[in-house]
N, C-alpha and C. Protein backbone atom coordinates (compact mmCIF):
# COMPACT_ATOMS: atom_id res chain seq x y z
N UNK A 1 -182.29 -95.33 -43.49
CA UNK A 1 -181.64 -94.57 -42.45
C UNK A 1 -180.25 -95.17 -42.18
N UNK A 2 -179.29 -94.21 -41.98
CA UNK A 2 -177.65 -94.91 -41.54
C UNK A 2 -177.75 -94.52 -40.21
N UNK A 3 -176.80 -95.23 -39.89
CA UNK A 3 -176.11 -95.35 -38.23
C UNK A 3 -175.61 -94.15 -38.17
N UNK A 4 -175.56 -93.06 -37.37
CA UNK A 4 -174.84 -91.86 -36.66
C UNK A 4 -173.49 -92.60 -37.11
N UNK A 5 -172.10 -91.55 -36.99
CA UNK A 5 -171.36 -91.34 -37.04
C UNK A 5 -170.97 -91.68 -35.79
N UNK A 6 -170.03 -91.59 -34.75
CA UNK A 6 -169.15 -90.96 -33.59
C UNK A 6 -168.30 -90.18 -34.49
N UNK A 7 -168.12 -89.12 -33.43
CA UNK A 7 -167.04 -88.19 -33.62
C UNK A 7 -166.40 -88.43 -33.21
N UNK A 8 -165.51 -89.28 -32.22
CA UNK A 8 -164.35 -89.58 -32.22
C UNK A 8 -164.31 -91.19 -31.72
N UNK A 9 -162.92 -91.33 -33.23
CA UNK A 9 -162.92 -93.01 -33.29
C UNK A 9 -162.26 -93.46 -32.43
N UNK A 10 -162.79 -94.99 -31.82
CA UNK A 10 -162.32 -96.10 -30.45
C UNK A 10 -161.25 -96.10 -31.36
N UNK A 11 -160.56 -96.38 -30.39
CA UNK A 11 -159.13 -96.97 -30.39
C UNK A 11 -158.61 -98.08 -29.40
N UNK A 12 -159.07 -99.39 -29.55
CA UNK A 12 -158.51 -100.15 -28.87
C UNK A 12 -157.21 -100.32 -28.21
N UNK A 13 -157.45 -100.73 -26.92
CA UNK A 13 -156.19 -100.61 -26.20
C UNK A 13 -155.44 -99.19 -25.62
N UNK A 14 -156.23 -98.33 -25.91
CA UNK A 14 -155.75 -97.34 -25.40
C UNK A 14 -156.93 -96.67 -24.30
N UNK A 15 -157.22 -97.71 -23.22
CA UNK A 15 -157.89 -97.10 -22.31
C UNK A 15 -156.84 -97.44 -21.49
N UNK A 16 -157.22 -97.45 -19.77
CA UNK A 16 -156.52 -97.92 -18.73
C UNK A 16 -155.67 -98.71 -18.62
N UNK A 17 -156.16 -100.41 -19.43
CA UNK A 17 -155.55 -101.18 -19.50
C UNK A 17 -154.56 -101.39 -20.30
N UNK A 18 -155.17 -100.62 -21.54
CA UNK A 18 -153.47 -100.68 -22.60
C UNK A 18 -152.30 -99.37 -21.59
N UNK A 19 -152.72 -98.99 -21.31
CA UNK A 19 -151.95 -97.80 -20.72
C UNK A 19 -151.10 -98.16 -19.70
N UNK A 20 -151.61 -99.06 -18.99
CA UNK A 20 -150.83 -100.38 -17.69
C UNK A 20 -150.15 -100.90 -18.09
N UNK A 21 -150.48 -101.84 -19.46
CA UNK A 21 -149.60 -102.41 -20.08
C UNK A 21 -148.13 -101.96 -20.50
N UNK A 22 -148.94 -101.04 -21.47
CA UNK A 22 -147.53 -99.87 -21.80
C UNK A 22 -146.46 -99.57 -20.57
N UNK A 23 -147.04 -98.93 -19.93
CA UNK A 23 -146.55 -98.46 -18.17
C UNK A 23 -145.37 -99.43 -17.80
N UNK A 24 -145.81 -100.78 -17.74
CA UNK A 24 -145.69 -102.00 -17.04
C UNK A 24 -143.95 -102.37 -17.43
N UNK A 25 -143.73 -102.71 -19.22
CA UNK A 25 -142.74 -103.02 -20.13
C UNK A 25 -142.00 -101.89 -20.51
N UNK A 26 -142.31 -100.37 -20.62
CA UNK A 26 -141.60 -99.85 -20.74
C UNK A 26 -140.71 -98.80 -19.44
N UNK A 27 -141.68 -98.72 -18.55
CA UNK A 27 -141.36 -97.78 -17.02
C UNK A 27 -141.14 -98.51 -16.12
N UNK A 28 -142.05 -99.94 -15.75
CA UNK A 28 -142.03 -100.26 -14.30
C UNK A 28 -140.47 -101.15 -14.43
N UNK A 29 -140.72 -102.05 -15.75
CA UNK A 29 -139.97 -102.78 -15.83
C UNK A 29 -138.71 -102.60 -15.77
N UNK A 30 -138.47 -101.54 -16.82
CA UNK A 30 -137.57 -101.02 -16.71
C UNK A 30 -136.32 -100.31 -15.31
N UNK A 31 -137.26 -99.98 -14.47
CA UNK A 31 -136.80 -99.51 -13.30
C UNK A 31 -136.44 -100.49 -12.38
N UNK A 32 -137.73 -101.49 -12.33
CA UNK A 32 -137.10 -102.89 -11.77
C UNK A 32 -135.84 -103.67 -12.15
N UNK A 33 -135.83 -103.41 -13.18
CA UNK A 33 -134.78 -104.08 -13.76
C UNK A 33 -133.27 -103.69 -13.09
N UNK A 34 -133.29 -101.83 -13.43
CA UNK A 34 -132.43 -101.19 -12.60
C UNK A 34 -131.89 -101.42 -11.16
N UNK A 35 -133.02 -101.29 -10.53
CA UNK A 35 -133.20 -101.63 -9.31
C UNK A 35 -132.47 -102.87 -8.66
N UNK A 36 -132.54 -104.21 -9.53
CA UNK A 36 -132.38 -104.80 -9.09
C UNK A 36 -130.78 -105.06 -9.07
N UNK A 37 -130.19 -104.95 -10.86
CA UNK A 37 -129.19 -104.82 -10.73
C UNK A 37 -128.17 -104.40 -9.73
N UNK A 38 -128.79 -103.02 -9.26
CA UNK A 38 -127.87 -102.10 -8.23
C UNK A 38 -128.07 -103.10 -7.06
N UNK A 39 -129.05 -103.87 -7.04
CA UNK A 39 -128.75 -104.94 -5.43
C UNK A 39 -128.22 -106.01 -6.00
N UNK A 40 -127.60 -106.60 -7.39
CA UNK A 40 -127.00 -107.75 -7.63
C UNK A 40 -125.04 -107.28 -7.33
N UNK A 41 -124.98 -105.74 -7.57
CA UNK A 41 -123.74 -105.50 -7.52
C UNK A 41 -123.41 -105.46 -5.95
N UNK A 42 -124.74 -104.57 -5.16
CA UNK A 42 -123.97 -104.93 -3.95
C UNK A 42 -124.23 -105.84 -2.92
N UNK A 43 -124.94 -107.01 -3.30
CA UNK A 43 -124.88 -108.29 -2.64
C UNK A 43 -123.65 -108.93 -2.66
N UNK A 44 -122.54 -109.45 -2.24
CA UNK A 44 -121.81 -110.15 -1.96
C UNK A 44 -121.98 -111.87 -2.27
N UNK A 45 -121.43 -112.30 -3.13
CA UNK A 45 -122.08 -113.81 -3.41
C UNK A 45 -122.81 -114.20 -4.71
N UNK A 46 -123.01 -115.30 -5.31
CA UNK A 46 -123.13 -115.26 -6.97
C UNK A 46 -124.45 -115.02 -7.41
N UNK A 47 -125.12 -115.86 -6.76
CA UNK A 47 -127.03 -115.83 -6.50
C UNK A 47 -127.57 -115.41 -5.56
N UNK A 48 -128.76 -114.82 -5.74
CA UNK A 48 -129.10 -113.85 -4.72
C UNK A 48 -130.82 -114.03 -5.50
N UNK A 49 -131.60 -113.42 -4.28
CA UNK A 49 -132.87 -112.71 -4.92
C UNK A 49 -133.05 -111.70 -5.75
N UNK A 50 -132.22 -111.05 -5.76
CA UNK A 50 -132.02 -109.83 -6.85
C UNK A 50 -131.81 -110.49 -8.11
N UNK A 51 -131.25 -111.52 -8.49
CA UNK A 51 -130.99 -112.15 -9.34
C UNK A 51 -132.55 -112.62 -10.02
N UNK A 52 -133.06 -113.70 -9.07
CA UNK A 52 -134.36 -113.88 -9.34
C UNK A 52 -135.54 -112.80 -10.18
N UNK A 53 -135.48 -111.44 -9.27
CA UNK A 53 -136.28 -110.57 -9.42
C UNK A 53 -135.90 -109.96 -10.92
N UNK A 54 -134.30 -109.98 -11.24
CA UNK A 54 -133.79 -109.40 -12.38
C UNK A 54 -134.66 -110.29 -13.52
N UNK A 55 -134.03 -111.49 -13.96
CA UNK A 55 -135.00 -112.51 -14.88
C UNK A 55 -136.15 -112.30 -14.44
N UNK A 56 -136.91 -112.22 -13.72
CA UNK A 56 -138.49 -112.30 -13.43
C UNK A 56 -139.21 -111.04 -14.20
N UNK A 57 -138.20 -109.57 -13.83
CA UNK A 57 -138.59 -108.55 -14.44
C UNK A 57 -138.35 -108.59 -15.63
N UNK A 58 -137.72 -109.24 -16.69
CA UNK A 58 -136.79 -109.47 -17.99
C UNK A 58 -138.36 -110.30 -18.51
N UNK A 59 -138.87 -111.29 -18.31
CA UNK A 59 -139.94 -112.20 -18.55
C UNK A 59 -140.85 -111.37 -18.55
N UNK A 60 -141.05 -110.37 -17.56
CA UNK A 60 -142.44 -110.02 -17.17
C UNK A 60 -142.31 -109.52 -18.53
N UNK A 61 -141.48 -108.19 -18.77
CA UNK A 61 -141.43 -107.33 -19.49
C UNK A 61 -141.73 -107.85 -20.82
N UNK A 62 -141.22 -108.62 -21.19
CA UNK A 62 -141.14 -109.61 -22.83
C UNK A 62 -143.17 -110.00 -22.70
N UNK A 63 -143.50 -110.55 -21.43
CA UNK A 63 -144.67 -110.77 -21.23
C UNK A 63 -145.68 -110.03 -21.80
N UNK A 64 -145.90 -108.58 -21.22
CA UNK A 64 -146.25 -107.29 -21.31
C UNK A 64 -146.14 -106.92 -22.67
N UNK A 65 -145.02 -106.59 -23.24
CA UNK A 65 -144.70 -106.47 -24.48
C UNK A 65 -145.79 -107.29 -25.58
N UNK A 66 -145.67 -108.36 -25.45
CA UNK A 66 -146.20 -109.87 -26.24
C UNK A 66 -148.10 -109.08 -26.33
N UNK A 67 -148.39 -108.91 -25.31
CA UNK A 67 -149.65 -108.50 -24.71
C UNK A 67 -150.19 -107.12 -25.04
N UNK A 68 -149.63 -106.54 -25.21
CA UNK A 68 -149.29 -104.68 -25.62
C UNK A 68 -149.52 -105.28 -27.13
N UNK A 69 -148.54 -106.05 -28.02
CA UNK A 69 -148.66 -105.70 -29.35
C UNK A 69 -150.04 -106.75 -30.07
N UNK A 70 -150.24 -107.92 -28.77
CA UNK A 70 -150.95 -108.73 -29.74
C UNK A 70 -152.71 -108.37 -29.37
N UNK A 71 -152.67 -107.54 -28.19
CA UNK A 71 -153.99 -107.59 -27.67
C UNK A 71 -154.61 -106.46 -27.38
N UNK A 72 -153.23 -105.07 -27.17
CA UNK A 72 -153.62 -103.88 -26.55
C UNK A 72 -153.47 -102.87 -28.11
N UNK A 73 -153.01 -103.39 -29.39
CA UNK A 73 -152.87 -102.67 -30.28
C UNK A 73 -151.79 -101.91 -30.19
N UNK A 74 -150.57 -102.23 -29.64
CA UNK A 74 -149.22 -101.21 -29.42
C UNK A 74 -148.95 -100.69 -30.51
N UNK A 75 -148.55 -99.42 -30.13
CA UNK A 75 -148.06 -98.34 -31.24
C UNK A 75 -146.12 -98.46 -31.36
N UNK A 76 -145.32 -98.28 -32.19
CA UNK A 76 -144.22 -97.93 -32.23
C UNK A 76 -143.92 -96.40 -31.28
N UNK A 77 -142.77 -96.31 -31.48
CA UNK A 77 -142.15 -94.86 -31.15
C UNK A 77 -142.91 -93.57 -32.09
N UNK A 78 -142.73 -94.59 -33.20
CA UNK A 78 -143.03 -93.27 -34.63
C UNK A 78 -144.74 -93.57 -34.33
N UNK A 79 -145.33 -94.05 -33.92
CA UNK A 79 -146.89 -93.97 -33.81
C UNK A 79 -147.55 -95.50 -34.71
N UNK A 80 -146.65 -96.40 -35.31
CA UNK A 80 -147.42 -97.49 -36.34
C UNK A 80 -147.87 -98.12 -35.35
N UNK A 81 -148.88 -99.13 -35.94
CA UNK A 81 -149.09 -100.22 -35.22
C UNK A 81 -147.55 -101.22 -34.89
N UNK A 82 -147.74 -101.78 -34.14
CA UNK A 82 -146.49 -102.95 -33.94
C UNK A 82 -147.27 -104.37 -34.15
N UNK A 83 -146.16 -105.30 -34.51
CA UNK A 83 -146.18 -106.16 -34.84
C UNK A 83 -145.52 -107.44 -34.40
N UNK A 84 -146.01 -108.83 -34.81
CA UNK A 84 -144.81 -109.67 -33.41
C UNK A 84 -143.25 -109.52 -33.80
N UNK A 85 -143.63 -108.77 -35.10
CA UNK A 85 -141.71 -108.69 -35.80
C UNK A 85 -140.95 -107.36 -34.26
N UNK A 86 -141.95 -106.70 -34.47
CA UNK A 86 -141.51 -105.88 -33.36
C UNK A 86 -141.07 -106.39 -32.16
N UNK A 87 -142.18 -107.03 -31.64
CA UNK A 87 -141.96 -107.84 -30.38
C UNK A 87 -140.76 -109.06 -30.19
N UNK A 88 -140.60 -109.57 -31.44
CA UNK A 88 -139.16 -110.64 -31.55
C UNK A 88 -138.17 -109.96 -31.06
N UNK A 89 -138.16 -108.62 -31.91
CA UNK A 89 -136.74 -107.66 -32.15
C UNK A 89 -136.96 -107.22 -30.57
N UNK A 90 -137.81 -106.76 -30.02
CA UNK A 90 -137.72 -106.14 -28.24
C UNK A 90 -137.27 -107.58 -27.70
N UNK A 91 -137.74 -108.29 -28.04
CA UNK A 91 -137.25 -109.65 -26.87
C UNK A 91 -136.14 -110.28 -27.26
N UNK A 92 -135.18 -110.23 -28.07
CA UNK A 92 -133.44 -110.79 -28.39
C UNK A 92 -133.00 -109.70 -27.82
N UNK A 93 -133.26 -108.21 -28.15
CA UNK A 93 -132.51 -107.07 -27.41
C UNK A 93 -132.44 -107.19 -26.22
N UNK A 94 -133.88 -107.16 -25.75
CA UNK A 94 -133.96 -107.13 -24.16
C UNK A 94 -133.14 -108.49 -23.33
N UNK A 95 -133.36 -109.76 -23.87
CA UNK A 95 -132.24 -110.50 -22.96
C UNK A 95 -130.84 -110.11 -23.36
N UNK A 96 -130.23 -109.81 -24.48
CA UNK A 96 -128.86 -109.88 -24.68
C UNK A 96 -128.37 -108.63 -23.62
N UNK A 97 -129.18 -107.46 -23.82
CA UNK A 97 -129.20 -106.60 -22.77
C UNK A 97 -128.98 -106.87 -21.49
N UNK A 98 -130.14 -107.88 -21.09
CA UNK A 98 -130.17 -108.19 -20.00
C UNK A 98 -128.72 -109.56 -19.50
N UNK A 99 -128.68 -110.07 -20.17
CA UNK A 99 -127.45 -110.62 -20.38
C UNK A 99 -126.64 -109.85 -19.71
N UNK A 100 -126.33 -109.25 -20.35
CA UNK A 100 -124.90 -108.38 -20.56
C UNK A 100 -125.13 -107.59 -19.34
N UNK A 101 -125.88 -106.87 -18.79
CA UNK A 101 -126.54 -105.86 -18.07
C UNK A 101 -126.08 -106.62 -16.18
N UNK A 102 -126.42 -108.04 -16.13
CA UNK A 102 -126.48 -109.19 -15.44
C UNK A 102 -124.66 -109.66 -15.21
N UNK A 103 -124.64 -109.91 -16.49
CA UNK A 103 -122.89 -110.12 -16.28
C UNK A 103 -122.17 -108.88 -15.39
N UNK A 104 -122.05 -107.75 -16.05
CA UNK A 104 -121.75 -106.54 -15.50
C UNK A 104 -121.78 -106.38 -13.88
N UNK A 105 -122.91 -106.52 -13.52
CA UNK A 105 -123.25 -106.16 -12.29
C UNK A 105 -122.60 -107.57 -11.48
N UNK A 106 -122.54 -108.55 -11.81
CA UNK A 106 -121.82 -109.76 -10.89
C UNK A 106 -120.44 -109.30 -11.22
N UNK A 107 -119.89 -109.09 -12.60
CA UNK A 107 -118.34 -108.81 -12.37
C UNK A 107 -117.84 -107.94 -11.10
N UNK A 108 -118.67 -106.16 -11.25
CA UNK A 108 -118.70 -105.22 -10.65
C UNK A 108 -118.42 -105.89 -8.81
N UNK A 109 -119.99 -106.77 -8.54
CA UNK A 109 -120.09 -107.51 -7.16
C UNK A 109 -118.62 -107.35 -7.35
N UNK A 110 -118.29 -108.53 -7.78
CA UNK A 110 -116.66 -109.73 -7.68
C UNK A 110 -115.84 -108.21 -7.25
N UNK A 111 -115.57 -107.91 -7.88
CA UNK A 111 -114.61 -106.21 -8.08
C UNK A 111 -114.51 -106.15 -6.81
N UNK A 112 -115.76 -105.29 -6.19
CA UNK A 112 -115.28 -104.38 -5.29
C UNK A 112 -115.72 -105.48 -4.17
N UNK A 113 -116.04 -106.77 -3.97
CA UNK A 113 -116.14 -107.61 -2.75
C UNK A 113 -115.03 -108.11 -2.16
């Protein structure tokens, strides 16, 4: 006798929790990130909590990411699996980004303060 079939195959990581994950690095983070910026430009002064929260969201996100490809089975854009090559390439982008993203918004501050 064989084992039944299922008709439709598990897919790890794509319940709730991969879905949080996903959520987390590509939406929440992302917005936080935004977010915070727009309070690094109009804080007055070099360091701030917005600052904090900016890197914190930059980490989380790389975090999430790391976690998504090594544990939740992350998919690419085009649908592949991902890989930590993937995850390297999201995390040099995402700080130089964030870098740059960070500079911007303190010049901007300086500007109009």
């Amino acid at each position: 006798m064989s084992k039944p079939e299922k008709d439709t195959p598990s897919s790890p990581g794509m319940g709730a929790g991969g879905c949080l994950v996903r959520l987390g690095w590509m939406l929440f983070g992302s917005a936080i990130l935004l977010l915070s910026a727009v309070a690094i430009v109009r804080h007055q002064g070099f360091l701030s909590v917005a600052d904090g929260v900016f890197w914190a969201a930059v980490a989380a996100c790389v975090g999430l990411r790391y976690v998504d490809v090594s544990h939740m089975h992350g998919r690419t854009a085009a649908g592949e699996p991902s890989t930590l090559v993937h995850w390297r390439r999201y995390t040099i982008r995402l700080v130089v980004v964030g870098a740059v993203v960070w500079g911007v918004a303190h010049g901007v501050s300086y500007l109009i303060g």
